[in-house]
Protein backbone atom coordinates (compact mmCIF):
# COMPACT_ATOMS: atom_id res chain seq x y z
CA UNK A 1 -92.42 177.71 124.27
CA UNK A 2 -96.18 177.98 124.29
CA UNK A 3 -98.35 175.67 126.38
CA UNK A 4 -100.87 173.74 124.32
CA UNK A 5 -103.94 172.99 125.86
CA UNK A 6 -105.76 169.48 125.64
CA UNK A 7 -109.41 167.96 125.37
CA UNK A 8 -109.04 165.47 128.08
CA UNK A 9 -107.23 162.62 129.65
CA UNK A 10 -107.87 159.13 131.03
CA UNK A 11 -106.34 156.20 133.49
CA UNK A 12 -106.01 152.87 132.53
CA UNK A 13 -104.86 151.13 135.45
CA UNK A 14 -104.36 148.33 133.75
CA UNK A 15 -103.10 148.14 129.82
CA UNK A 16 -102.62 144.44 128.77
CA UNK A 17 -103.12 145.91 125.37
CA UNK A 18 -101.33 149.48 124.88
CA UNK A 19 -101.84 149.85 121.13
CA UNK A 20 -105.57 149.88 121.37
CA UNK A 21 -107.03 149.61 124.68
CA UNK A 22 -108.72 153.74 125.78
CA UNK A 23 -109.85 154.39 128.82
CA UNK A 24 -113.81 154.13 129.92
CA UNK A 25 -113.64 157.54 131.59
CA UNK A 26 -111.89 160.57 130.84
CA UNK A 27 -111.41 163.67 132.37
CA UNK A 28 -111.75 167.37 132.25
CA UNK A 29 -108.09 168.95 130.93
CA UNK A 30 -106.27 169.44 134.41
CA UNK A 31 -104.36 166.58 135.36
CA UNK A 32 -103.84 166.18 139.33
CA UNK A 33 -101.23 164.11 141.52
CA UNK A 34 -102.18 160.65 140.22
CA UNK A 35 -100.16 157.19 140.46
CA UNK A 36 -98.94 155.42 137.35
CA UNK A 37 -98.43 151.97 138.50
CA UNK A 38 -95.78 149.46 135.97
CA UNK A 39 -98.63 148.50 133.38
CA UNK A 40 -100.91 151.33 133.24
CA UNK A 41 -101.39 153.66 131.31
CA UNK A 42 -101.88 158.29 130.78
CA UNK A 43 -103.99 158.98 127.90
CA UNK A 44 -104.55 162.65 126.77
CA UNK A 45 -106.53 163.62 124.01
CA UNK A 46 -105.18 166.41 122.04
CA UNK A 47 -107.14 169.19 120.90
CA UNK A 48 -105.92 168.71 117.13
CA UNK A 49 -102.75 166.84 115.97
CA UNK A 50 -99.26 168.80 116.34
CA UNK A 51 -96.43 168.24 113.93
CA UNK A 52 -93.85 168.71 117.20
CA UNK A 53 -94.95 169.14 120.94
CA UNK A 54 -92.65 168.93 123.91
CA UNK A 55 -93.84 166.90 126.96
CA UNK A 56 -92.78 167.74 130.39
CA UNK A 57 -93.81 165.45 133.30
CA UNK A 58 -92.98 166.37 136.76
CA UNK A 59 -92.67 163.26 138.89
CA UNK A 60 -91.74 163.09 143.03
CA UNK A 61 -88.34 162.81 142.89
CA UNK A 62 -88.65 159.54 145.18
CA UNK A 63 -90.96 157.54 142.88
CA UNK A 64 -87.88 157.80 140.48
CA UNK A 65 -84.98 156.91 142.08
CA UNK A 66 -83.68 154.46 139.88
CA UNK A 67 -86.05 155.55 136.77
CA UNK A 68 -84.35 156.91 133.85
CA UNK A 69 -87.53 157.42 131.24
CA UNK A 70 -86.64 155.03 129.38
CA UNK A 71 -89.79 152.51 130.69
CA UNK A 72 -92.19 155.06 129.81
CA UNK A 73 -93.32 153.96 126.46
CA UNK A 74 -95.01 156.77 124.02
CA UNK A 75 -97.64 155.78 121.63
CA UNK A 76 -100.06 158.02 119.71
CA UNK A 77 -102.43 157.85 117.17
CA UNK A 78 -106.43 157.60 116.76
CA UNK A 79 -108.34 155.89 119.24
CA UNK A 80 -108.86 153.01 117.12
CA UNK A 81 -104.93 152.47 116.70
CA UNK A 82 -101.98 153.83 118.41
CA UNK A 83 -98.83 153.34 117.18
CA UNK A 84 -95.14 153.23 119.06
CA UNK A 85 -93.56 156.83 118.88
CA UNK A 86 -90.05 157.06 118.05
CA UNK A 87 -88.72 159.49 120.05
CA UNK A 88 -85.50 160.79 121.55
CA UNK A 89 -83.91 159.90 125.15
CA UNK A 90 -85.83 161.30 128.05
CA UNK A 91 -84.33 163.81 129.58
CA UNK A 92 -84.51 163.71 133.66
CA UNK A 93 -83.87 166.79 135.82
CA UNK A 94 -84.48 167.69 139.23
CA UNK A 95 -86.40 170.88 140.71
CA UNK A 96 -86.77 171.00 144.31
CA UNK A 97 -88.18 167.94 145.84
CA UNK A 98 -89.25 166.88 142.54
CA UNK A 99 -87.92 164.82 139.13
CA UNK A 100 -89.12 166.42 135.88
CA UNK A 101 -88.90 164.17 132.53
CA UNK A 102 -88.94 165.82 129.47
CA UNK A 103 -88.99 164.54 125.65
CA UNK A 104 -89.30 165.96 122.15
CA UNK A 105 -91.86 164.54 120.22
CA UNK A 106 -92.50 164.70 116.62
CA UNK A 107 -96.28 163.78 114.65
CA UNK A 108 -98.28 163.34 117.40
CA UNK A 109 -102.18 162.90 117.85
CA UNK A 110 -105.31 162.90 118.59
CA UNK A 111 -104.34 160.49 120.95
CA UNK A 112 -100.91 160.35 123.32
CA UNK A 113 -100.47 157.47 125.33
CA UNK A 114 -97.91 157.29 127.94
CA UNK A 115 -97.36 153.43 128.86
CA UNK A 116 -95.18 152.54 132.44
CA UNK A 117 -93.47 149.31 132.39
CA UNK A 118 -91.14 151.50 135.72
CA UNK A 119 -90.00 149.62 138.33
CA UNK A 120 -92.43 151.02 140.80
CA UNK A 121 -95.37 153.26 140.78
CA UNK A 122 -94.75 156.92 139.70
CA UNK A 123 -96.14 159.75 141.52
CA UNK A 124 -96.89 162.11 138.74
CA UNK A 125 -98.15 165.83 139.84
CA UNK A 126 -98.33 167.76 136.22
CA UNK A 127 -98.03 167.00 132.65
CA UNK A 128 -97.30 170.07 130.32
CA UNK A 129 -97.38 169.73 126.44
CA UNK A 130 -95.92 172.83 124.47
CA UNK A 131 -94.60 173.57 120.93
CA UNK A 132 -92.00 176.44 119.88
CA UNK A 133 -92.97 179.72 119.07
């Protein structure tokens, strides 16, 4: 797998509005330990769009006790409109004191939105995109 690199990202804190709403900052293309309360919103804008990318989110394991992936909802698209991704099941490991989620995504870009309707707020420390070789 090869990482693929990424323009920027942005915070909504909160996203009444998930298909359109962008957020009114964005930042440079290293994403730090951040919170993801239940109703915000990740945005990363993609260099170009990618036919398949694989995300991997590492989470603290404690933030995701009873999370299985499955309230993190995907969207991508343009900025204008971002449409639901169908995707497969989340896939939730553990490394050390940590929970990674990882999903296989297919037609994604310039936009990904990643939507939390969790239980609780998620501690997220890294989010990796990469496509096969």
């Amino acid at each position: 797998m090869q990482e693929v690199g990424y323009k920027s990202w942005g915070l909504i804190p909160v996203d009444s509005d998930p298909s359109s709403t962008m957020p009114t900052s964005d930042h440079p293309p290293m994403i730090s330990t951040f919170a993801l309360d239940r109703g915000a919103s990740l945005v990363i804008e993609l260099a170009e769009p990618l036919e398949e990318v694989h995300l991997r989110m590492r989470v603290t394991a404690l933030s995701t006790e009873s999370e299985s992936g499955s309230n993190l909802k995907l969207l991508s698209g343009r900025s204008e409109v971002l449409e639901p991704l169908i995707a497969e099941e989340w896939e939730k490991s553990f490394e050390s004191m940590d929970a990674v989620f990882t999903i296989r995504l297919q037609t994604i870009g310039p936009y990904l939105k990643i939507h939390s309707q969790a239980k609780g707020t998620l501690i997220i420390i890294t989010v990796n995109l990469s496509v096969s070789q």
